[in-house]
Protein backbone atom coordinates (compact mmCIF):
# COMPACT_ATOMS: atom_id res chain seq x y z
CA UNK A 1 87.41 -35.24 -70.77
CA UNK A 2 84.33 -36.13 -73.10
CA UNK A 3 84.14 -39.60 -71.03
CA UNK A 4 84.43 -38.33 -67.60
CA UNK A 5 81.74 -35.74 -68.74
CA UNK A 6 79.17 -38.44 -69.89
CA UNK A 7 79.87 -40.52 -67.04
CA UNK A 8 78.68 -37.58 -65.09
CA UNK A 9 75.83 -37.02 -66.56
CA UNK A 10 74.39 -40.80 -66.19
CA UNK A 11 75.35 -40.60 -62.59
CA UNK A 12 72.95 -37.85 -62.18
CA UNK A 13 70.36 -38.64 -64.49
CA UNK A 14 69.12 -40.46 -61.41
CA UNK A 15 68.09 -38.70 -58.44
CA UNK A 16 71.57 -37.30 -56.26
CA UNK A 17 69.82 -38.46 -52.79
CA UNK A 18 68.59 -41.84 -54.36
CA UNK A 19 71.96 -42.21 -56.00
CA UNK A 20 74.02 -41.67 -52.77
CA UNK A 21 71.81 -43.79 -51.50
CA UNK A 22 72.91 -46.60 -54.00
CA UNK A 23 76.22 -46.19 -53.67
CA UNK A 24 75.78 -46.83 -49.78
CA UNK A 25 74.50 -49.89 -49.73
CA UNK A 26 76.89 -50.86 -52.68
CA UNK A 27 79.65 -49.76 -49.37
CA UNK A 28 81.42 -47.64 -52.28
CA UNK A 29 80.80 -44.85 -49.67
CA UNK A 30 80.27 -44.80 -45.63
CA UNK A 31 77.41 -43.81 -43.45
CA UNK A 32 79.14 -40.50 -42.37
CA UNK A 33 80.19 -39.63 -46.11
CA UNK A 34 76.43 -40.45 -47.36
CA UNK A 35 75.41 -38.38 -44.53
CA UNK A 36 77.45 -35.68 -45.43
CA UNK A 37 76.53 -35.77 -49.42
CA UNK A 38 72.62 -35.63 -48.56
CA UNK A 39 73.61 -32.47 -45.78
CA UNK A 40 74.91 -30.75 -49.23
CA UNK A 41 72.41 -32.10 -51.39
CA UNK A 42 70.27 -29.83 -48.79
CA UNK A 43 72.58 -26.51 -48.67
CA UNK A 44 70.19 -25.54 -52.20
CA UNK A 45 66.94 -25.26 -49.92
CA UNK A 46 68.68 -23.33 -46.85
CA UNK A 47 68.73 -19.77 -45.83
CA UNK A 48 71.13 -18.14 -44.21
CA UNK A 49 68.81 -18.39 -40.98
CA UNK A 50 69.31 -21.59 -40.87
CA UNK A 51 72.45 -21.87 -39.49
CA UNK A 52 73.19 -18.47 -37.89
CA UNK A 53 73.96 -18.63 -34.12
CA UNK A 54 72.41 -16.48 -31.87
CA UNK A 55 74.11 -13.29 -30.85
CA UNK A 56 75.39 -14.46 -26.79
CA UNK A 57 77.01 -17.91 -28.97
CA UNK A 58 79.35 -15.85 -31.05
CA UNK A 59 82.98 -14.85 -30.01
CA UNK A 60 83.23 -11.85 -30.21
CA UNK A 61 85.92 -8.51 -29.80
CA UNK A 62 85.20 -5.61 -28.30
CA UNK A 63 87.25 -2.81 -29.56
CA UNK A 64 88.19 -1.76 -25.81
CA UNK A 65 89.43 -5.42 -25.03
CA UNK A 66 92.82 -5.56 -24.15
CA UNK A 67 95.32 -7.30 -26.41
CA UNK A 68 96.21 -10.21 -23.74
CA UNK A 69 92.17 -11.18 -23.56
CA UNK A 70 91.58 -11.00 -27.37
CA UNK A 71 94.82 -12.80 -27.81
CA UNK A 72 94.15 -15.78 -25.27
CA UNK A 73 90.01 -15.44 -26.75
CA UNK A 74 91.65 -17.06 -30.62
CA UNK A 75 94.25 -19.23 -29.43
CA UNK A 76 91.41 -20.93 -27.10
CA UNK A 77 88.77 -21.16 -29.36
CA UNK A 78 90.36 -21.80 -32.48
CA UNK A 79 88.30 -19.90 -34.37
CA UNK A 80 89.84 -17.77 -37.25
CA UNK A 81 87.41 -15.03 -37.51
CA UNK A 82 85.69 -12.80 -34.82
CA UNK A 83 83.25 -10.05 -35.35
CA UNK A 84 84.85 -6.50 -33.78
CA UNK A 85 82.40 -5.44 -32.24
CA UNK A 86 81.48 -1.64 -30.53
CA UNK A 87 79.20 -2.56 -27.15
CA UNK A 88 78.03 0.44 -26.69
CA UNK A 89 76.35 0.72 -29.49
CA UNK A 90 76.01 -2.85 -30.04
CA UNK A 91 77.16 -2.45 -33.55
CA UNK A 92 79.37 -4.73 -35.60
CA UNK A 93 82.90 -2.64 -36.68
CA UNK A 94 84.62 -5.46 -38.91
CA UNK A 95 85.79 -8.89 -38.51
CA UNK A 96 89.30 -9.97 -36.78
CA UNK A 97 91.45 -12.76 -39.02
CA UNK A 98 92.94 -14.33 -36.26
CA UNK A 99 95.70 -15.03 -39.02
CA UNK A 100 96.06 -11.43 -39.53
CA UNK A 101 96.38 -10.87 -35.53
CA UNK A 102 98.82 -13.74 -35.30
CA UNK A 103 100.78 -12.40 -38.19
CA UNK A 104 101.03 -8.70 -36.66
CA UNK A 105 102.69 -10.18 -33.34
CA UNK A 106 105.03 -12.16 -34.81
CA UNK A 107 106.77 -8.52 -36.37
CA UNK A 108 105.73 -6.31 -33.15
CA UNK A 109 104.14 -6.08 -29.94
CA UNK A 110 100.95 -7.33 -30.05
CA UNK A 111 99.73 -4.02 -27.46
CA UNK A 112 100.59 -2.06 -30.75
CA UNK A 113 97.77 -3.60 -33.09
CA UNK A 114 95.03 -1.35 -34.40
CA UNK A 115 92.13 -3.67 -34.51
CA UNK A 116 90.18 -1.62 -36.84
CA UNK A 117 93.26 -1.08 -38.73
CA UNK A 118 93.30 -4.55 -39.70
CA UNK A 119 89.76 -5.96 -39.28
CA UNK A 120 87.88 -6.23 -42.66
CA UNK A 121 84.62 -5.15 -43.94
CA UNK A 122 81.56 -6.88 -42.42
CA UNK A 123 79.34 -8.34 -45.00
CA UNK A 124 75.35 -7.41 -44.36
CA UNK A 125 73.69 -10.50 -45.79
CA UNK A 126 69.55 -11.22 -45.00
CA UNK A 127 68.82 -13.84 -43.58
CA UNK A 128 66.35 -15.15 -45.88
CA UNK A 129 69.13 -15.20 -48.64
CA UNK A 130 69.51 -18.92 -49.72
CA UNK A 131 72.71 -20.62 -48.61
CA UNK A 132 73.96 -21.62 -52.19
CA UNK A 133 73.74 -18.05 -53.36
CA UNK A 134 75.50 -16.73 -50.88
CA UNK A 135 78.96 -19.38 -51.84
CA UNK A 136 77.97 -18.42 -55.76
CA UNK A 137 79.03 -15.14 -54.57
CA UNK A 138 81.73 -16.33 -53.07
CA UNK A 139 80.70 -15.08 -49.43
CA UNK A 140 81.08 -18.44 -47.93
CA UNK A 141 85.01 -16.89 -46.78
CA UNK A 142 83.17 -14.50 -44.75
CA UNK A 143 81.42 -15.21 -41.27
CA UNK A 144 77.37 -14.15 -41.96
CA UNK A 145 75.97 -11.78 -40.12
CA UNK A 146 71.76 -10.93 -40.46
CA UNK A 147 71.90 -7.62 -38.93
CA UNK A 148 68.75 -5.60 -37.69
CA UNK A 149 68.15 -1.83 -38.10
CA UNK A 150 72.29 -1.52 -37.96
CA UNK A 151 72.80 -3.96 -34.75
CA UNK A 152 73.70 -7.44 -34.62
């Protein structure tokens, strides 16, 4: 463990980007990966506004949408999390799992579901919170929402 540990520590007593750099042109890495490494050498200096979508991008659920829509909205999307959403007051309720969704049909009918029942806490975070702060605290499992005087 003591070896690994001082091997890390030369690595970085040179600069990460200048070292990833290095290890490119060495080929002990590829384009894409290097690419990727300097993206998360950057995370440290990003805010959360930096990669929020804007409001008509995100996939949302209304709580009136019937079980058939919501149900077709995950499978063709993909995505595994969707803000619940209340239109007429344009306020955010929770966020779906589509795992948790998927789960409850597989034991009932899926016209049975509670969404609120089963949607979890939304998790208020500025938007001029730095990126690495917000995974120190662990709320990189959570979509991010920035939300304005109560609305999204």
């Amino acid at each position: 463990m003591r070896m690994i540990m001082q091997r890390l520590k030369s690595l970085l007593k040179k600069s990460p980007t200048k070292q990833i750099t290095t290890w490119q042109k060495k080929e002990l890495i590829t384009q894409e990966t290097a690419t990727m490494l300097h993206g998360v050498m950057n995370v440290g200096h990003m805010q959360v506004r930096d990669i929020m979508i804007t409001k008509s991008q995100m996939c949302t659920i209304a709580i009136d949408t019937p079980a058939d829509d919501y149900l077709s909205m995950i499978v063709e999307t993909g995505h595994s999390r969707f803000p619940l959403i209340d239109t007429q007051n344009d306020k955010a309720l929770g966020i779906i799992m589509a795992k948790d969704v998927l789960k409850h049909t597989l034991t009932k009918d899926i016209e049975t579901l509670d969404l609120m029942e089963v949607s979890r806490p939304v998790k208020v975070i500025p938007e001029s919170k730095k990126l690495n702060l917000c995974w120190q605290e662990r709320m990189s499992c959570f979509p991010m929402y920035h939300m304005s005087f109560g609305h999204l």
